[in-house]
N, C-alpha and C. Protein backbone atom coordinates (compact mmCIF):
# COMPACT_ATOMS: atom_id res chain seq x y z
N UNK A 1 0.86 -1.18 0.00
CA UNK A 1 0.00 0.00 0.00
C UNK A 1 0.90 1.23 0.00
N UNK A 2 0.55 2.39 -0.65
CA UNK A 2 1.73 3.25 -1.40
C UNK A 2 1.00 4.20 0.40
N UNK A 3 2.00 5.41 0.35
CA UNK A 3 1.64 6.21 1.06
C UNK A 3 0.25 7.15 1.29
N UNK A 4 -0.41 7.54 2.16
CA UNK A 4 -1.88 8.27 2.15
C UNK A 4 -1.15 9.69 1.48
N UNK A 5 -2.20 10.05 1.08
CA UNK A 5 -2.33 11.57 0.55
C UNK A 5 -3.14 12.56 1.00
N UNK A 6 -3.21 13.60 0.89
CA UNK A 6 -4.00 14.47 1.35
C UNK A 6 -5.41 14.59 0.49
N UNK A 7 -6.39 14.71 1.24
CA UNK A 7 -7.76 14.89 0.36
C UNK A 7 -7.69 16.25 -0.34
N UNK A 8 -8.04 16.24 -1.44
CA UNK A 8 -8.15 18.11 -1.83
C UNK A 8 -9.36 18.90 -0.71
N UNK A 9 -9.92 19.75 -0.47
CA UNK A 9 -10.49 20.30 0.32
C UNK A 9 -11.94 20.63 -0.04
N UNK A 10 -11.87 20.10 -1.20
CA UNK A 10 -13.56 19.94 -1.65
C UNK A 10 -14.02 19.44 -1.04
N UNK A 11 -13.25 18.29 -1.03
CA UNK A 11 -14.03 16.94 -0.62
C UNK A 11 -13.91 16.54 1.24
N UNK A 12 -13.64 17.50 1.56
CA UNK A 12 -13.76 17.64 3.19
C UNK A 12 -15.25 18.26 3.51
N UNK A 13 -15.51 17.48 4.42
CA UNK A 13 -16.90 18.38 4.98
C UNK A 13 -16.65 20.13 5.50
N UNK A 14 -17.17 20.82 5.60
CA UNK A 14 -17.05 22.01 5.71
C UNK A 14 -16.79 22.76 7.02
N UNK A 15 -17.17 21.77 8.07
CA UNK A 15 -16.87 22.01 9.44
C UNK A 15 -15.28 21.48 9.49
N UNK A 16 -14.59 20.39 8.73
CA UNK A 16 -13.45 19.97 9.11
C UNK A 16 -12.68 21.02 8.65
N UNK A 17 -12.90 21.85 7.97
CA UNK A 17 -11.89 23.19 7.49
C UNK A 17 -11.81 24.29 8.19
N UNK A 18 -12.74 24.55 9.77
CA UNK A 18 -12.44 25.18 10.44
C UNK A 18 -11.30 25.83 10.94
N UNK A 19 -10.36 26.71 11.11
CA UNK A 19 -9.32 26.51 12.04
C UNK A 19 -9.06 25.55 13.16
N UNK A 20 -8.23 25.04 13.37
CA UNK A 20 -7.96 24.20 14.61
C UNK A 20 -8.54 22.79 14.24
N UNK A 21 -9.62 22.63 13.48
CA UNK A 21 -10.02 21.39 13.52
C UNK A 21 -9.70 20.18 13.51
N UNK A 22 -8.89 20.30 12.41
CA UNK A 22 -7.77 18.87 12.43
C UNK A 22 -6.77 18.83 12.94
N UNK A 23 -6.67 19.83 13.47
CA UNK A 23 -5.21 19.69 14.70
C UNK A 23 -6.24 18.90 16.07
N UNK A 24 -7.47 19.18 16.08
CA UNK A 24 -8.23 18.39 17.29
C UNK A 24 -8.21 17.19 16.58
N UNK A 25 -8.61 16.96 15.74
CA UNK A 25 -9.04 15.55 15.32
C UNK A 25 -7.38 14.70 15.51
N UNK A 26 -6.85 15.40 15.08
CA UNK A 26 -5.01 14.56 14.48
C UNK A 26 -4.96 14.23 15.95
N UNK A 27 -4.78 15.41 16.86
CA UNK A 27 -4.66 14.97 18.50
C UNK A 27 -5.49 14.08 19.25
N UNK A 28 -6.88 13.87 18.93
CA UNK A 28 -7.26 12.68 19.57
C UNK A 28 -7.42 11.45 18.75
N UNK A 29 -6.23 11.23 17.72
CA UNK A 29 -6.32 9.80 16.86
C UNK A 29 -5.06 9.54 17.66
N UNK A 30 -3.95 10.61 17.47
CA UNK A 30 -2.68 10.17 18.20
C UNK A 30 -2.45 9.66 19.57
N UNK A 31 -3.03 8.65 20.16
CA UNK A 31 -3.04 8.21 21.37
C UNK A 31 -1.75 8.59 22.23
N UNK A 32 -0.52 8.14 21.82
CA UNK A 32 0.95 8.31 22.41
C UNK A 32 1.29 9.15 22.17
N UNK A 33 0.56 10.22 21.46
CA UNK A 33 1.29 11.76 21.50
C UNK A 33 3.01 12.02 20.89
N UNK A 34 2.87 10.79 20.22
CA UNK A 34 4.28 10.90 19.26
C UNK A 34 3.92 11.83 18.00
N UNK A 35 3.08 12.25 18.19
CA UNK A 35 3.23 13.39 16.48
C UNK A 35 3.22 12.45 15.22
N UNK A 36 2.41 11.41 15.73
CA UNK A 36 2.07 10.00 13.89
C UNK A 36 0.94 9.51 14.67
N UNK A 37 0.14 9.38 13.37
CA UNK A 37 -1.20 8.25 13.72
C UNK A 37 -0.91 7.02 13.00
N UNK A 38 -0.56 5.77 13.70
CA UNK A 38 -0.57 4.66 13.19
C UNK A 38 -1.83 3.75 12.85
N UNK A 39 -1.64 3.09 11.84
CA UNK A 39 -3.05 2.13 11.60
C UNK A 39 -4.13 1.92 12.87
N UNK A 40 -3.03 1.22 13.73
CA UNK A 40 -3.98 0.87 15.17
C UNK A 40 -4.59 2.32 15.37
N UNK A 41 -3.64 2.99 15.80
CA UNK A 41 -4.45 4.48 16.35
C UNK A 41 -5.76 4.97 15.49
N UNK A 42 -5.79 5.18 14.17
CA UNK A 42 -6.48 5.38 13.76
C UNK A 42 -7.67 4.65 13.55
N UNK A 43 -7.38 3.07 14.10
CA UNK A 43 -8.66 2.44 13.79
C UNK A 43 -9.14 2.35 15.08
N UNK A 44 -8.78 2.27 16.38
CA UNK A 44 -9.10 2.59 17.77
C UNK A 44 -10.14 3.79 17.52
N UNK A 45 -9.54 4.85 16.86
CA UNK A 45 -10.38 6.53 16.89
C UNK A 45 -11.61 6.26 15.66
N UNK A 46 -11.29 5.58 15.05
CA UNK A 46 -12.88 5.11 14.24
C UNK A 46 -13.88 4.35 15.33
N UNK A 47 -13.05 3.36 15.94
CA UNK A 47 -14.20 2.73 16.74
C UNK A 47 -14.98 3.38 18.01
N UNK A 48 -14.17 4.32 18.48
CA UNK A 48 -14.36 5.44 19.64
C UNK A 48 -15.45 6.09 19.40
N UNK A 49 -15.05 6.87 18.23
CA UNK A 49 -15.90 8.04 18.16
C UNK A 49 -16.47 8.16 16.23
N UNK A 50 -17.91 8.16 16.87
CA UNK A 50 -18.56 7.77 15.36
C UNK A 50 -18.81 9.01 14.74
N UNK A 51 -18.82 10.06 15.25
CA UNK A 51 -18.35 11.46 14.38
C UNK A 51 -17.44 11.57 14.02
N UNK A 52 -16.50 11.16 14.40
CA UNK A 52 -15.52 11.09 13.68
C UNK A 52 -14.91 10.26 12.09
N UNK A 53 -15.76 8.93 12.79
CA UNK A 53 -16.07 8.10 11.49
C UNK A 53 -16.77 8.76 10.22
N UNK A 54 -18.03 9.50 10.62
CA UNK A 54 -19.11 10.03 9.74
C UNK A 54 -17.74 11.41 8.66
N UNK A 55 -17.42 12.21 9.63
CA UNK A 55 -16.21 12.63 9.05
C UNK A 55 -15.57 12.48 7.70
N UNK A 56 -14.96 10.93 8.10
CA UNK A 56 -13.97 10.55 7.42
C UNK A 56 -14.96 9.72 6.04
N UNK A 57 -15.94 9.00 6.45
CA UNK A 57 -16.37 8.43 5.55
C UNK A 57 -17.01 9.37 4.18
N UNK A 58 -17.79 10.76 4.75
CA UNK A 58 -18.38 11.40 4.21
C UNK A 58 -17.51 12.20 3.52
N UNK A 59 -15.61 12.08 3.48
CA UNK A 59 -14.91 12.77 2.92
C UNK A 59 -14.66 11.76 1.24
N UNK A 60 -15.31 10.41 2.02
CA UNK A 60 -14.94 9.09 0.95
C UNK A 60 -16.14 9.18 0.04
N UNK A 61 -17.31 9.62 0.03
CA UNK A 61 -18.34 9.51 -0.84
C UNK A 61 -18.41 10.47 -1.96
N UNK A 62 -18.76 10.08 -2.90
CA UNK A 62 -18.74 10.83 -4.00
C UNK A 62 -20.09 11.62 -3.95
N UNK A 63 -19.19 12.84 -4.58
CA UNK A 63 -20.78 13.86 -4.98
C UNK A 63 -20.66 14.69 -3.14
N UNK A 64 -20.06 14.28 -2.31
CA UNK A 64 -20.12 15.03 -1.01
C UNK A 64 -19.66 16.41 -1.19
């Protein structure tokens, strides 16, 4: 699996482009506070918190 990329910003929901926003979101995926979200981490923070899921999924749907 090649490296993730950045979404263009269309395709972000409109609240995630807030200021600060994804610096909240990045900070509560990063469990160990090492400054990286690893697979685990990130799939822990899907199962946690389902706004967050809705988020991410609704960045994956077309036409969003």
């Amino acid at each position: 699996m090649g490296p993730l990329q950045a979404l263009p910003e269309e395709c972000l929901p409109s609240d995630i482009t807030e200021p600060g926003k994804l610096d909240e979101i990045f900070d509560e995926m990063d469990a160990n506070g090492d400054g990286k979200v690893t697979l685990d981490e990130f799939k822990a923070a899907m199962q946690k918190d389902s706004s967050l899921q809705d988020v991410v999924l609704s960045s994956l749907r077309p036409g969003q």
